[in-house]
N, C-alpha and C. Protein backbone atom coordinates (compact mmCIF):
# COMPACT_ATOMS: atom_id res chain seq x y z
N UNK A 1 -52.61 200.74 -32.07
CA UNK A 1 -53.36 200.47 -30.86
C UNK A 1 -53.66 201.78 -30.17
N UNK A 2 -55.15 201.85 -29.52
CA UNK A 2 -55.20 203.46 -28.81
C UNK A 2 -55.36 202.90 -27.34
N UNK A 3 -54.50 203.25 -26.73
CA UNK A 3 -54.01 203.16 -24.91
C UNK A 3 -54.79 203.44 -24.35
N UNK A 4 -55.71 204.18 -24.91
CA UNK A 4 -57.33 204.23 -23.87
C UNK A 4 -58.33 203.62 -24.26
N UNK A 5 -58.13 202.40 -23.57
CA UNK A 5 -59.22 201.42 -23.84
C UNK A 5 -60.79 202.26 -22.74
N UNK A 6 -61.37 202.28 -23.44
CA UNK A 6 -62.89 202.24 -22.92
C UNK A 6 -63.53 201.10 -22.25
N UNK A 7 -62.98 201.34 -20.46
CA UNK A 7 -63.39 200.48 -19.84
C UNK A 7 -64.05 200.64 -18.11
N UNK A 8 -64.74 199.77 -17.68
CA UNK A 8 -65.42 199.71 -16.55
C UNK A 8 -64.90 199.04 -15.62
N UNK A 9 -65.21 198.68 -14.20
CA UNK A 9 -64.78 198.15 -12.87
C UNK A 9 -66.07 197.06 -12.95
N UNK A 10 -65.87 195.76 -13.28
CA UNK A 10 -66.79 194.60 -13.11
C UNK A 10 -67.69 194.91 -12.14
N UNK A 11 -67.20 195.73 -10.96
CA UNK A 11 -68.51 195.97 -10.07
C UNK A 11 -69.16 197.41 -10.41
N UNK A 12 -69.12 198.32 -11.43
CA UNK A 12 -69.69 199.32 -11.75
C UNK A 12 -71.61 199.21 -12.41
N UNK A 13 -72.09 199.78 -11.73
CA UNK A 13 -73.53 199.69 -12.01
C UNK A 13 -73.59 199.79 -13.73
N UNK A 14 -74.67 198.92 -14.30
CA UNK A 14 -75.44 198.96 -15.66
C UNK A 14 -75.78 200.23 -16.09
N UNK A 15 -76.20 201.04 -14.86
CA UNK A 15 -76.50 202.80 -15.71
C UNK A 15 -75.56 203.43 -15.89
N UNK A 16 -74.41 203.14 -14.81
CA UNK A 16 -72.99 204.29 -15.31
C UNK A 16 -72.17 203.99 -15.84
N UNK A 17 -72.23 202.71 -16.58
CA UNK A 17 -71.72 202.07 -17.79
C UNK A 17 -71.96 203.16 -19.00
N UNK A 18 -73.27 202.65 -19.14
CA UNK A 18 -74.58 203.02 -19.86
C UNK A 18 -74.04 204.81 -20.46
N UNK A 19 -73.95 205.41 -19.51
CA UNK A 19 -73.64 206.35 -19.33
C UNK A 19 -72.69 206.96 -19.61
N UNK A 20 -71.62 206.29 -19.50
CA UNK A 20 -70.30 205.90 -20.16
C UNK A 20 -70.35 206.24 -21.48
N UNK A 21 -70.98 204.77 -21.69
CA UNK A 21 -70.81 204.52 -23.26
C UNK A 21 -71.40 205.80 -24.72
N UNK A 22 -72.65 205.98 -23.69
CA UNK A 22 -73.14 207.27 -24.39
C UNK A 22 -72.33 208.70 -24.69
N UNK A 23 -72.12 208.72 -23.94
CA UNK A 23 -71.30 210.00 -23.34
C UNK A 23 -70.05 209.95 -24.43
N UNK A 24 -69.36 208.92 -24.82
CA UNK A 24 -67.84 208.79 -25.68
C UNK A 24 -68.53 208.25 -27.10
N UNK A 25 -69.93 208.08 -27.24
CA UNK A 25 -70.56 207.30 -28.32
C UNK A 25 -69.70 206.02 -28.36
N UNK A 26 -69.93 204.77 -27.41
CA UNK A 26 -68.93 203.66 -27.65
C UNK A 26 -70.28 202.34 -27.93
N UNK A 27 -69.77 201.82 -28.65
CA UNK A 27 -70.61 200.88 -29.01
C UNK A 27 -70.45 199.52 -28.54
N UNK A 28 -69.10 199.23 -27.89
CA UNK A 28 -68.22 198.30 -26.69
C UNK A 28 -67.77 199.37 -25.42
N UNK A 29 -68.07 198.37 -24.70
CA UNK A 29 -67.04 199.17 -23.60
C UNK A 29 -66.44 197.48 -22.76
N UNK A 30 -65.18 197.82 -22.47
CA UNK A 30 -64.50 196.61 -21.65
C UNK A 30 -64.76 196.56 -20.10
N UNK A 31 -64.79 195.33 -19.43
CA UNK A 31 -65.02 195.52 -18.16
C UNK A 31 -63.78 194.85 -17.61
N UNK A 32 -63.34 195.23 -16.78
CA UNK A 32 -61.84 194.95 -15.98
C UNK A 32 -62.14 194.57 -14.34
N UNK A 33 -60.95 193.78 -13.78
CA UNK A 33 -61.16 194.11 -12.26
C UNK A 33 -60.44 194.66 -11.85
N UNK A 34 -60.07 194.76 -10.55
CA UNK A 34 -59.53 196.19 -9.87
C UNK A 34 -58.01 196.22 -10.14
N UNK A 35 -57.60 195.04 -10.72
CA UNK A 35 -56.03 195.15 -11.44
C UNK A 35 -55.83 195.39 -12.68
N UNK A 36 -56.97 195.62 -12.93
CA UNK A 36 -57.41 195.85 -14.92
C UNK A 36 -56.95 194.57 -15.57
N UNK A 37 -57.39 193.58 -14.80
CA UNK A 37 -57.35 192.15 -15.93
C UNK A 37 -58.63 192.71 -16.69
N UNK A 38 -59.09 192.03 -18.23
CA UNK A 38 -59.97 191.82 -18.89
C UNK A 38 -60.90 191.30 -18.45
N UNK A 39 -61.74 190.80 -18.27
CA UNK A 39 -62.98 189.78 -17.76
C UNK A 39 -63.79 189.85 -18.96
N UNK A 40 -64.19 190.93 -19.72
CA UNK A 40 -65.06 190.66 -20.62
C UNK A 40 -65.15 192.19 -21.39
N UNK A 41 -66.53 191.86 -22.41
CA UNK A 41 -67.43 193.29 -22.59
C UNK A 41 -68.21 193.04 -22.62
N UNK A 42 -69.27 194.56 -22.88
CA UNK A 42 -70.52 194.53 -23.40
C UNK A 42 -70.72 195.42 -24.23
N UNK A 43 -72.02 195.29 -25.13
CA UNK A 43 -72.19 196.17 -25.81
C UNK A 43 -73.18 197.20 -25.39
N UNK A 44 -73.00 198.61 -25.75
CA UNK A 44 -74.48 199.30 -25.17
C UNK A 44 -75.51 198.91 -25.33
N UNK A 45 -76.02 198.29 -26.29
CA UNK A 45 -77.20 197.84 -26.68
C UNK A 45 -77.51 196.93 -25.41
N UNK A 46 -76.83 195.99 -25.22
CA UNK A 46 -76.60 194.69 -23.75
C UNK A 46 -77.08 195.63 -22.60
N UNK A 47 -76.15 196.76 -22.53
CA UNK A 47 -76.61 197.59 -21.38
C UNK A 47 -77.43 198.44 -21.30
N UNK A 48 -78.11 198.43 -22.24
CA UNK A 48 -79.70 199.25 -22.56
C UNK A 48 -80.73 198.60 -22.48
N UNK A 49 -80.58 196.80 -22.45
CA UNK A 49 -81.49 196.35 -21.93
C UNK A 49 -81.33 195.54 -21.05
N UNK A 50 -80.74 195.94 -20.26
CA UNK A 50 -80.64 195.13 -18.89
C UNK A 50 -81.94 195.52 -18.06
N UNK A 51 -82.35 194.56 -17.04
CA UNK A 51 -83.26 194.54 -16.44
C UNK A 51 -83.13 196.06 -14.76
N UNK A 52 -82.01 195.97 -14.34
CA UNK A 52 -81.56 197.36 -13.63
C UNK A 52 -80.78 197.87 -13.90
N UNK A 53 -80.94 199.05 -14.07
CA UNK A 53 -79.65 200.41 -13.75
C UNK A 53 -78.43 199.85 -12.69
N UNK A 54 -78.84 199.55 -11.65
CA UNK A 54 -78.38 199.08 -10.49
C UNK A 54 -77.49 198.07 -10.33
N UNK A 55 -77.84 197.18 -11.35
CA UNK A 55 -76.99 195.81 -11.70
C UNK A 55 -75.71 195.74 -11.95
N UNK A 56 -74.80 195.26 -11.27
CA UNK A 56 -73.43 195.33 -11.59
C UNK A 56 -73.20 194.76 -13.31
N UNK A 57 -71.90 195.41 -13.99
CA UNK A 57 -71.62 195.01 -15.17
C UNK A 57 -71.14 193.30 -14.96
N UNK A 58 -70.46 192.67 -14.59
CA UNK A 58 -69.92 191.64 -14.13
C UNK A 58 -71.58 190.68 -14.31
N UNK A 59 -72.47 190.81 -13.83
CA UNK A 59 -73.57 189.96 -14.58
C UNK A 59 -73.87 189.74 -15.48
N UNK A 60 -73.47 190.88 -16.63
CA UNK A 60 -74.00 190.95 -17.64
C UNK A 60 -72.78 190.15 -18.92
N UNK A 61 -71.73 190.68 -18.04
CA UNK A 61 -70.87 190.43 -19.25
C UNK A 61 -70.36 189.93 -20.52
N UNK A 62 -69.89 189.94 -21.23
CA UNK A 62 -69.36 188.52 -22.14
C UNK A 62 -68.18 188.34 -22.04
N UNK A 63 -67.50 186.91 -21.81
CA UNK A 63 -66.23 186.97 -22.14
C UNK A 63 -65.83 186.49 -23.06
N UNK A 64 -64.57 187.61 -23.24
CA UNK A 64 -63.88 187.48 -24.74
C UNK A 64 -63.46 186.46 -25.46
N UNK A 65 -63.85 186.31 -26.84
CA UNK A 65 -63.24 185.00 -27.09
C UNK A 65 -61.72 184.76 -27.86
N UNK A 66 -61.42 186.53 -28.25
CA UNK A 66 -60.68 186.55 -29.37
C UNK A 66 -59.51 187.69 -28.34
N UNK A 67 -58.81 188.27 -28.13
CA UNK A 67 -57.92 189.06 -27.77
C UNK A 67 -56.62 189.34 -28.60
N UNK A 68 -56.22 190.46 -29.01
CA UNK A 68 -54.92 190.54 -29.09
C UNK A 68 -53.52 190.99 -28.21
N UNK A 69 -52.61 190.79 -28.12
CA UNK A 69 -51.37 191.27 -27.57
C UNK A 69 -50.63 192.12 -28.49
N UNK A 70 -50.24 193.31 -27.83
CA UNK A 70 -49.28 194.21 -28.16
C UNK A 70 -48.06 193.18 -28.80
N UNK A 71 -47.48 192.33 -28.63
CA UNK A 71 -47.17 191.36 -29.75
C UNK A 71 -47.27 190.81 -30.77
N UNK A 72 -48.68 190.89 -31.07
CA UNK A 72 -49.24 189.64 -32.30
C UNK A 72 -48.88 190.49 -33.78
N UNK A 73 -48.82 189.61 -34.65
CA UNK A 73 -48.57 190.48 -35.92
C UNK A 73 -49.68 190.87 -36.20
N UNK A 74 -49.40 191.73 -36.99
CA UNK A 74 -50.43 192.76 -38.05
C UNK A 74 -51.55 191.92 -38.47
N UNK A 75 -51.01 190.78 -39.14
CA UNK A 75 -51.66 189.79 -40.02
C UNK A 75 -52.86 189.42 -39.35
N UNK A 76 -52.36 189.02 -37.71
CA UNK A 76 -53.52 188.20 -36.99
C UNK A 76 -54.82 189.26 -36.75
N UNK A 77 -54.17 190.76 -36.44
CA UNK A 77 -55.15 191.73 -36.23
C UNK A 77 -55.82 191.78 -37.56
N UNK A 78 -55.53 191.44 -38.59
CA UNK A 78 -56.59 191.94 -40.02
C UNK A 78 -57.02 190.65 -39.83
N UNK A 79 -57.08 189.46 -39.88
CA UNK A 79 -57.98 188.44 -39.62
C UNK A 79 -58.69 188.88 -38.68
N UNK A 80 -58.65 188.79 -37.44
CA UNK A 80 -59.81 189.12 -36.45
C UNK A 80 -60.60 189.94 -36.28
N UNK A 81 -59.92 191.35 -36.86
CA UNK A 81 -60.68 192.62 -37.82
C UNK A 81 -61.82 192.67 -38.64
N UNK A 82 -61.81 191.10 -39.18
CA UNK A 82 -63.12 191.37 -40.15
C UNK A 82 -64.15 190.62 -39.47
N UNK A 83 -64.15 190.22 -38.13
CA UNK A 83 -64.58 189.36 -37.57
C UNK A 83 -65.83 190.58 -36.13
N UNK A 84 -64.67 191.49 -35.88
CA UNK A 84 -65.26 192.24 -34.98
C UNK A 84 -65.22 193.85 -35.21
N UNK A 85 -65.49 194.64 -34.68
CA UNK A 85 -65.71 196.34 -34.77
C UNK A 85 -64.17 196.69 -33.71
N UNK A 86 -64.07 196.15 -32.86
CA UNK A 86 -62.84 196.58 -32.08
C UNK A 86 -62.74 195.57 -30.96
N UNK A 87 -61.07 195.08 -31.04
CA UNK A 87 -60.77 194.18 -30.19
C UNK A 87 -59.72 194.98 -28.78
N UNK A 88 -59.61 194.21 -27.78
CA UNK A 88 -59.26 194.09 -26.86
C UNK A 88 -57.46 193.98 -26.96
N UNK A 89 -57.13 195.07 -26.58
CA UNK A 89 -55.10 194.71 -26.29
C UNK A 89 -55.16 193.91 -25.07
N UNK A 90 -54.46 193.02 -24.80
CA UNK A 90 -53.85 192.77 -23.33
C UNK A 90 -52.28 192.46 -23.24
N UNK A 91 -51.82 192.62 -21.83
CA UNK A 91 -50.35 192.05 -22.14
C UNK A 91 -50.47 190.72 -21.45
N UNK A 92 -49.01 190.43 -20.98
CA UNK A 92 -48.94 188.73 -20.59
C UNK A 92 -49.52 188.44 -19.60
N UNK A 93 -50.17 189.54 -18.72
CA UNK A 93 -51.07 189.06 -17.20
C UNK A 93 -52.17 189.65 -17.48
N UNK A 94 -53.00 189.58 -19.03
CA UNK A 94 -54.53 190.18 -19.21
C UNK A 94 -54.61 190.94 -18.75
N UNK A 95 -54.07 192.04 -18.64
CA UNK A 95 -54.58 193.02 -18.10
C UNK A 95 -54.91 193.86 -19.24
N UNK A 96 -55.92 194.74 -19.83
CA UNK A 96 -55.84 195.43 -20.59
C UNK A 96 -55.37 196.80 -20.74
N UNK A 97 -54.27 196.91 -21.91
CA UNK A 97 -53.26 197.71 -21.98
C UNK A 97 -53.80 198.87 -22.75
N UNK A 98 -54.96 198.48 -23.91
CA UNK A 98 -55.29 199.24 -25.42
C UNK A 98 -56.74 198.40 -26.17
N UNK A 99 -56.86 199.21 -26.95
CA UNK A 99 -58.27 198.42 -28.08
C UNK A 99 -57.05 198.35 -29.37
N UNK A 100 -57.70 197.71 -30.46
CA UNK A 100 -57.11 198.07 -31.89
C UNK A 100 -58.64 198.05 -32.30
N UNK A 101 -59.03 199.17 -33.33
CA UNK A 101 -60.51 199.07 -34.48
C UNK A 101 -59.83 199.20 -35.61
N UNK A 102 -60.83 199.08 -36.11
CA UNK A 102 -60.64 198.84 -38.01
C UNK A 102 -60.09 199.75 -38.29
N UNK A 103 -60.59 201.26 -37.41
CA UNK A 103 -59.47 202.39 -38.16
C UNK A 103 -58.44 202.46 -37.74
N UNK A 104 -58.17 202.10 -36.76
CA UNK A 104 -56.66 202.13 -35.95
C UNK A 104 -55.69 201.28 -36.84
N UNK A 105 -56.30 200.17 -37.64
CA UNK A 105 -55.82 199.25 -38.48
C UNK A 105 -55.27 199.65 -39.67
N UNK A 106 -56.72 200.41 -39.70
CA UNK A 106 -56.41 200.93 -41.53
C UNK A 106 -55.28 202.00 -41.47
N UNK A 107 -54.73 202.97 -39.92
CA UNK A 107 -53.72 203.76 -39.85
C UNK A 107 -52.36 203.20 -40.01
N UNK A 108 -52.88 201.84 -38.75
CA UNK A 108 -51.34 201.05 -38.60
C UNK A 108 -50.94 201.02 -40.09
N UNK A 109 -51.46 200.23 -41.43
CA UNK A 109 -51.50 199.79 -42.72
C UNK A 109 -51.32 201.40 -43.54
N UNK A 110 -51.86 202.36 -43.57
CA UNK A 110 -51.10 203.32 -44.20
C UNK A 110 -50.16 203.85 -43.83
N UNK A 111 -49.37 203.61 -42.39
CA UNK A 111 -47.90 204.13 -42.16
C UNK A 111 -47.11 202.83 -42.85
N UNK A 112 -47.17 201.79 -42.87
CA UNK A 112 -46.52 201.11 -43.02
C UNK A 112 -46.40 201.10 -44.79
N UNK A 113 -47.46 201.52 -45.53
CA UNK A 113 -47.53 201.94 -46.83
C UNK A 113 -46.82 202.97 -47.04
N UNK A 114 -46.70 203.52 -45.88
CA UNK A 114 -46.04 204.97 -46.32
C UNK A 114 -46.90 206.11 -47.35
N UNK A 115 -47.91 205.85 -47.19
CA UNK A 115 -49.30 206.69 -47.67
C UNK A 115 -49.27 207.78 -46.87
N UNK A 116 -49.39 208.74 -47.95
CA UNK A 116 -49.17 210.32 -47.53
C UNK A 116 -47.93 210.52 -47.99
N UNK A 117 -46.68 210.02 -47.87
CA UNK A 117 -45.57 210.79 -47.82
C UNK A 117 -44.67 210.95 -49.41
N UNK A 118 -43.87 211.75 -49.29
CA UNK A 118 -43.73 212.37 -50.62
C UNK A 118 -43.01 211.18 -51.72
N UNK A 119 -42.80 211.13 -53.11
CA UNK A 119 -42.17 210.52 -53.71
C UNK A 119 -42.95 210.07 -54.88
N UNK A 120 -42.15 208.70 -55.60
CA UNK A 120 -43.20 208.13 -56.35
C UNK A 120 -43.08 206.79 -56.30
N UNK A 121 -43.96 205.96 -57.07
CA UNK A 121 -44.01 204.87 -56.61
C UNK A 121 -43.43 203.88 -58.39
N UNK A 122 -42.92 203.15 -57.67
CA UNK A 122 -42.39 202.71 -59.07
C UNK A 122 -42.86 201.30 -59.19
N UNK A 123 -44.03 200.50 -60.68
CA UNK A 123 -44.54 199.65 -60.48
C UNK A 123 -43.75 198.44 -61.34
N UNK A 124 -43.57 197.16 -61.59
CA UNK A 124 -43.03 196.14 -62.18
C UNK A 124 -43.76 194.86 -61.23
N UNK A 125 -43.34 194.59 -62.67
CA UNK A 125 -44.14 192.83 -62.66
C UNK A 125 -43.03 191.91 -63.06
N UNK A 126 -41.99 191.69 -62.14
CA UNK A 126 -40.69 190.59 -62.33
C UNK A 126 -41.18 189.36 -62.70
N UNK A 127 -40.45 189.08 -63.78
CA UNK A 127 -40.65 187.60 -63.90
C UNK A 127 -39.84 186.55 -63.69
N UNK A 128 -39.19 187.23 -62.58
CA UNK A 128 -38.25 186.34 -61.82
C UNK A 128 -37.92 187.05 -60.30
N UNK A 129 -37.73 186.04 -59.26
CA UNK A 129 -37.50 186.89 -58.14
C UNK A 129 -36.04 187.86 -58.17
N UNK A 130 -35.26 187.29 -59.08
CA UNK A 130 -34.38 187.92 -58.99
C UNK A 130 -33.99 189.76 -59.87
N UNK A 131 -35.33 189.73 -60.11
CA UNK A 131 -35.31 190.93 -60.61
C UNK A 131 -35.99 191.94 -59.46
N UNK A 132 -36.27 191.85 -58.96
CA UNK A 132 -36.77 192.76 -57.67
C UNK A 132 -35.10 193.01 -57.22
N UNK A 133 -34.70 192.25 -57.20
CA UNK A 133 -33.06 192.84 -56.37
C UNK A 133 -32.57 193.04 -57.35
N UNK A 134 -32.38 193.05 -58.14
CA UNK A 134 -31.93 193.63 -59.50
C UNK A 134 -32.48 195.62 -59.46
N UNK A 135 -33.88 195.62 -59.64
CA UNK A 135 -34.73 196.64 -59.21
C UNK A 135 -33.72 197.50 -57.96
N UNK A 136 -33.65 196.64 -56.81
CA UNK A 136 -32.93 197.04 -55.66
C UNK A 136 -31.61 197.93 -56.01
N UNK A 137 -30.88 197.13 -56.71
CA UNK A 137 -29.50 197.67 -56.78
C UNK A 137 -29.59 198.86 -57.88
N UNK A 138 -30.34 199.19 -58.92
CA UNK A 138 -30.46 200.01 -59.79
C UNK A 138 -30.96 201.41 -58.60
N UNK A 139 -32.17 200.76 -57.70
CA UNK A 139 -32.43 202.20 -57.16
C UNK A 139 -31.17 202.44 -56.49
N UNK A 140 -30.56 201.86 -56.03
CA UNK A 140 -29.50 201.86 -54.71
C UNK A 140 -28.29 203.03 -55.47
N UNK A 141 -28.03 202.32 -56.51
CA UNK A 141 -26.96 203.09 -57.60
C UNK A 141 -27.44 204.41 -57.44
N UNK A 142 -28.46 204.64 -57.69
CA UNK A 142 -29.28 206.47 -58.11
C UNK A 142 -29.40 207.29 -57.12
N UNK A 143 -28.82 206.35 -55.35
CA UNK A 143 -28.89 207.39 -53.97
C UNK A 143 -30.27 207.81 -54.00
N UNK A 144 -31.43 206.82 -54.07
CA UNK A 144 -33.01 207.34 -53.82
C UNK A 144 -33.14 206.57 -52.38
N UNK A 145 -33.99 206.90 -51.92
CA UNK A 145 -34.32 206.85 -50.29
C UNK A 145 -35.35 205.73 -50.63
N UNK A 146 -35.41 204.66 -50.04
CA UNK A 146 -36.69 203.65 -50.33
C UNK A 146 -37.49 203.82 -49.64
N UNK A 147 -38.62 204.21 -49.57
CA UNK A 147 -39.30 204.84 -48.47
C UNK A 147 -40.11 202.94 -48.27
N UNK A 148 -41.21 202.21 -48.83
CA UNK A 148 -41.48 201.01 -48.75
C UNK A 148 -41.70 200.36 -50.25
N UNK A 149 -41.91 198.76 -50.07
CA UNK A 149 -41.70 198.55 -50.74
C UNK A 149 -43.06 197.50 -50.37
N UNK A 150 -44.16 197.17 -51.91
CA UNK A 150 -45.26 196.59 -51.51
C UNK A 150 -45.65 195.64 -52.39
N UNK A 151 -46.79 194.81 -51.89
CA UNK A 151 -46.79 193.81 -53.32
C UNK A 151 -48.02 193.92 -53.82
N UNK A 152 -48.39 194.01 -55.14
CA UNK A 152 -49.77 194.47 -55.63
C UNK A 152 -50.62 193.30 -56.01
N UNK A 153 -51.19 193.60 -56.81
CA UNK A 153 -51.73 192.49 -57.15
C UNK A 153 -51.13 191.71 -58.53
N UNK A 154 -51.50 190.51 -58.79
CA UNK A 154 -51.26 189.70 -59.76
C UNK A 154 -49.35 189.74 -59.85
N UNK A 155 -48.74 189.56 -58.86
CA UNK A 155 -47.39 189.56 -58.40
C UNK A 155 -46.75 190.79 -59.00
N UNK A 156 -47.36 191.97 -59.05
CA UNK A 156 -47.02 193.45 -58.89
C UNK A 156 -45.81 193.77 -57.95
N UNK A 157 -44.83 194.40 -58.16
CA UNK A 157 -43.93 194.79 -57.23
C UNK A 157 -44.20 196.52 -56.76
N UNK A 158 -44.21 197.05 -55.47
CA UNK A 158 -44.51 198.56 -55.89
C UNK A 158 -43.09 199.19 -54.87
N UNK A 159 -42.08 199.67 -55.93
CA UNK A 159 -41.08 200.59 -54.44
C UNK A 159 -41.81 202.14 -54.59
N UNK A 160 -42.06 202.87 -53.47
CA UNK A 160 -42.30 203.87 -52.88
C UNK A 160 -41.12 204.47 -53.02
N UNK A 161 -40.19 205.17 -53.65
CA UNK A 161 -38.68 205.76 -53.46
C UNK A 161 -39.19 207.57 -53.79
N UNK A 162 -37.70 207.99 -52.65
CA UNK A 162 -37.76 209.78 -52.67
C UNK A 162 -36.84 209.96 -53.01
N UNK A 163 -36.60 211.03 -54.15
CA UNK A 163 -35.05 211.66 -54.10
C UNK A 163 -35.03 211.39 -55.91
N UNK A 164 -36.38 211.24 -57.02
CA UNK A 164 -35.96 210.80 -58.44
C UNK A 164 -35.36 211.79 -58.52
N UNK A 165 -34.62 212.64 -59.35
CA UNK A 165 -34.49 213.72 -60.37
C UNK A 165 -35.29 213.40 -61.58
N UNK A 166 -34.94 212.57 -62.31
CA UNK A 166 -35.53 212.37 -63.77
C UNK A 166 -36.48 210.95 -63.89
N UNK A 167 -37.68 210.88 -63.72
CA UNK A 167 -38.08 209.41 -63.60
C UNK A 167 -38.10 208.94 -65.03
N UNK A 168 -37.57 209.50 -66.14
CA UNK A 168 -37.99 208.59 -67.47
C UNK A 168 -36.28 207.85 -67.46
N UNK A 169 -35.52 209.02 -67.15
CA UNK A 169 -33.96 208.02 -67.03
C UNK A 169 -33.90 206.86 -66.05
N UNK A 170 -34.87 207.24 -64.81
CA UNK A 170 -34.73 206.05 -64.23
C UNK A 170 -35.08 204.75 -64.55
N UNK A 171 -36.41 205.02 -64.83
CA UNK A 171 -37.28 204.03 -65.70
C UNK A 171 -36.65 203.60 -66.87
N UNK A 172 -35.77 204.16 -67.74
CA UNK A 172 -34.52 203.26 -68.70
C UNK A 172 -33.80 202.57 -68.51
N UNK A 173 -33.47 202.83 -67.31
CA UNK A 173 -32.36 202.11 -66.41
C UNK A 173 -33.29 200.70 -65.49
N UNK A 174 -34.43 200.81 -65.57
CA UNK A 174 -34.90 199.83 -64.54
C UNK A 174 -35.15 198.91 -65.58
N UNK A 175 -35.66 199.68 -66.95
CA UNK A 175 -35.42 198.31 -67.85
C UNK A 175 -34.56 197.99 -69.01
N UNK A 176 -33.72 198.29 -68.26
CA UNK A 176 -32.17 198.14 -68.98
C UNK A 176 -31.94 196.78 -68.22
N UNK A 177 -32.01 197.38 -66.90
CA UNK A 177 -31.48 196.05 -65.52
C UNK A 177 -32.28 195.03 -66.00
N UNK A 178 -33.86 195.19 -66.10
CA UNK A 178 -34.61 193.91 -65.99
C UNK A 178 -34.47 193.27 -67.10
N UNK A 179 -33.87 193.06 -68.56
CA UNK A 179 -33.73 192.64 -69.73
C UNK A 179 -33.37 191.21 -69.36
């Protein structure tokens, strides 16, 4: 989530919105009232053709239909993600706290991948759940650091682990365990 939401005072004129938006290149901007509840957005485009400069944002507005909370899981933000360009944080009294966008998403999702950081990634296709913890206790034995652990496709298992010395001994050992 980025804590600086890009936002306006419901009673702020259509041009210094406008103006706003240009100025940060924003393609949303949020409009709030004087307690920073949410009330809505608009888009620049909305505020490029409004009929005055002069016009308060609060006429123009839209209100939101979708919001997230600094609460909601990950999951709900990648659903609503493919739905919009950047949503709205609020906490429990709407007030807006943050935005989340697609890239803020795609960051949240590579820390949690642990993308970027050092190691290797070790791939298996269990054909039983009980071989993933099987997997578990073999790395556990070898004192490797699990950095994450992910699921690929076609029931792919992927551990992220730091600390191999030898990955072909390990890899003997992982299918020694899985036999």
């Amino acid at each position: 989530m980025d804590p600086s939401a890009p936002a306006v005072v419901e009673s702020t004129p259509v041009g210094e919105a406008l103006k706003r938006a240009e100025e940060k290149g924003l393609a949303v901007i949020f409009v709030v009232d004087e307690t920073q509840r949410l009330k809505g957005f608009l888009t620049r485009k909305a505020l490029s053709s409004a009929p005055s400069p002069d016009l308060p944002v609060e006429k123009l507005l839209v209100p939101p239909q979708d919001v997230l909370t600094p609460e909601d899981p990950l999951e709900r933000a990648v659903a609503l993600l493919t739905h919009y360009l950047v949503l709205p944080v609020v906490d429990g009294e709407r007030r807006l706290v943050g935005t989340l966008s697609k890239d803020g998403l795609l960051r949240a999702l590579s820390y949690l991948a642990a993308l970027g950081e050092s190691g290797i990634r070790i791939r298996l296709r269990p054909h039983r759940k009980e071989e993933i913890f099987q997997a578990l206790k073999v790395l556990a034995e070898e004192n490797l650091t699990l950095v994450a652990v992910l699921r690929g496709q076609e029931g792919e298992v992927i551990f992220h682990v730091q600390g191999v010395q030898d990955p072909g001994k390990l890899g003997e050992k992982l299918a020694a365990a899985l036999k």
